[in-house]
Protein backbone atom coordinates (compact mmCIF):
# COMPACT_ATOMS: atom_id res chain seq x y z
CA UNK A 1 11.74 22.24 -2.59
CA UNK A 2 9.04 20.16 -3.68
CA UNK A 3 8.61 17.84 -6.58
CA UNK A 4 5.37 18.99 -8.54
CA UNK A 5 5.42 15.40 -9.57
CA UNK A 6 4.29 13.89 -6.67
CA UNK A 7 0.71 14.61 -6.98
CA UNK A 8 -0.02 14.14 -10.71
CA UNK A 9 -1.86 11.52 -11.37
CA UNK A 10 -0.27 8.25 -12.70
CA UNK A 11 -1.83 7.40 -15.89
CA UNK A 12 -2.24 3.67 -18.12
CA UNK A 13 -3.45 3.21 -21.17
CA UNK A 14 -5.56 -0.13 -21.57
CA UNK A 15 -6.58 -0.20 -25.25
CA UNK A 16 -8.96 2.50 -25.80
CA UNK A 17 -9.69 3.24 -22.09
CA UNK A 18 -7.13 4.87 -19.57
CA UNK A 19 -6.85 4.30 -15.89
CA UNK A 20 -5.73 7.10 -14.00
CA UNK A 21 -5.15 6.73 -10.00
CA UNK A 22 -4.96 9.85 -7.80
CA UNK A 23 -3.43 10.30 -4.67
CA UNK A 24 -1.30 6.56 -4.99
CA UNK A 25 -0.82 6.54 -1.01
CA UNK A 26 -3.74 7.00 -0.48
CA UNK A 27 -4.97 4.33 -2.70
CA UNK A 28 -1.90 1.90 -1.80
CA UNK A 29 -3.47 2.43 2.17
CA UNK A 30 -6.74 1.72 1.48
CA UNK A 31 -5.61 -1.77 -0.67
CA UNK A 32 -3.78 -2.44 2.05
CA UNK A 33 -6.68 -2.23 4.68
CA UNK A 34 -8.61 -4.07 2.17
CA UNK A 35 -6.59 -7.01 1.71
CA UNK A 36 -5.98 -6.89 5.90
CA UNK A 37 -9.80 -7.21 6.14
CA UNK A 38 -9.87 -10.17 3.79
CA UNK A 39 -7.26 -12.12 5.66
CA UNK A 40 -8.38 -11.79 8.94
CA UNK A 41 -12.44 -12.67 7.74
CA UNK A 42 -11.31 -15.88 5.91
CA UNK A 43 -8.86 -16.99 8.94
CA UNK A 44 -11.39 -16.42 11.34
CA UNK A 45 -13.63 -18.51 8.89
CA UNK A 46 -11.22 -21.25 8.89
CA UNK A 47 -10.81 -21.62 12.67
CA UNK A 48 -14.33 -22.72 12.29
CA UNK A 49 -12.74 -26.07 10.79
CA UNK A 50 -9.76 -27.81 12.80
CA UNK A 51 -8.14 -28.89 9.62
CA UNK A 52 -7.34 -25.17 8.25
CA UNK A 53 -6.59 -24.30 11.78
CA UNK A 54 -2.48 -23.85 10.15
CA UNK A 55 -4.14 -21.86 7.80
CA UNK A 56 -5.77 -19.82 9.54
CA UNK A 57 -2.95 -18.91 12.20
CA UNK A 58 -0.98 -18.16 8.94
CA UNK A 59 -3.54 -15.70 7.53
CA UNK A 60 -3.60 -14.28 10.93
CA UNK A 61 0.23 -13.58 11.08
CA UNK A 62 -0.13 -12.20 7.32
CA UNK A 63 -3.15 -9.61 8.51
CA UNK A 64 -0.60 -8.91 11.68
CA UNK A 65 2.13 -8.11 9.22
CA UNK A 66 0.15 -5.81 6.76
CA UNK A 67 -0.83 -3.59 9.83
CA UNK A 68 3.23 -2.58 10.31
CA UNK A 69 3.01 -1.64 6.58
CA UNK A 70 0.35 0.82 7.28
CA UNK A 71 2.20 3.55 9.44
CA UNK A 72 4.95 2.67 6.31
CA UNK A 73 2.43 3.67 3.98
CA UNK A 74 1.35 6.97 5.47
CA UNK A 75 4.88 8.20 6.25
CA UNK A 76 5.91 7.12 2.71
CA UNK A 77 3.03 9.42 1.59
CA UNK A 78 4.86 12.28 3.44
CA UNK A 79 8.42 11.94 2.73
CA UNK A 80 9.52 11.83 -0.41
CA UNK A 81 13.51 11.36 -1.05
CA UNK A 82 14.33 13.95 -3.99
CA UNK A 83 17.30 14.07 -6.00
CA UNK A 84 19.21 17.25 -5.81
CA UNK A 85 21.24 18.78 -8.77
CA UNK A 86 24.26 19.41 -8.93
CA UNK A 87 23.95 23.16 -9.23
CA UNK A 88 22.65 23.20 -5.99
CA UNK A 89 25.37 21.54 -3.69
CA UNK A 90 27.27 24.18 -3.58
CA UNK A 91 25.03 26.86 -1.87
């Protein structure tokens, strides 16, 4: 059983315009991969300097972090936890 709501996209109203973002996982991953890209570019920039070297080790472990939320992520984006009513414990 499958929730038909999983899909649709998720819709915000910003005054007169509206947002709407498809396939969230997808999105979330690539945000993710993004912001992984940024923090390992501007730490390897700051090793360039040996008074952000602290820094720069710290944006590293950040970047290291992100890339255990990525296999998160993507098996997020295929299990979804679903509440089942109560009608249907019994069968």
């Amino acid at each position: 059983m499958t929730d038909p709501n999983i899909d649709q996209p998720l819709t915000l109203r910003i005054g007169h315009e509206e947002l709407v973002i498809r396939r969230r996982y997808e999105l979330l991953s690539i945000t993710n991969d993004f912001l992984i890209a940024i923090w390992f570019l501007v730490g390897s920039i700051l090793f360039l300097f040996p008074e952000y070297e602290t820094v720069a080790i710290w944006l590293f472990i950040i970047g290291s972090f992100q890339f255990l939320i990525r296999p998160t992520i993507r098996l997020a984006s295929h299990i979804h936890v679903q509440r089942v009513p109560p009608s249907h414990w019994d069968n």
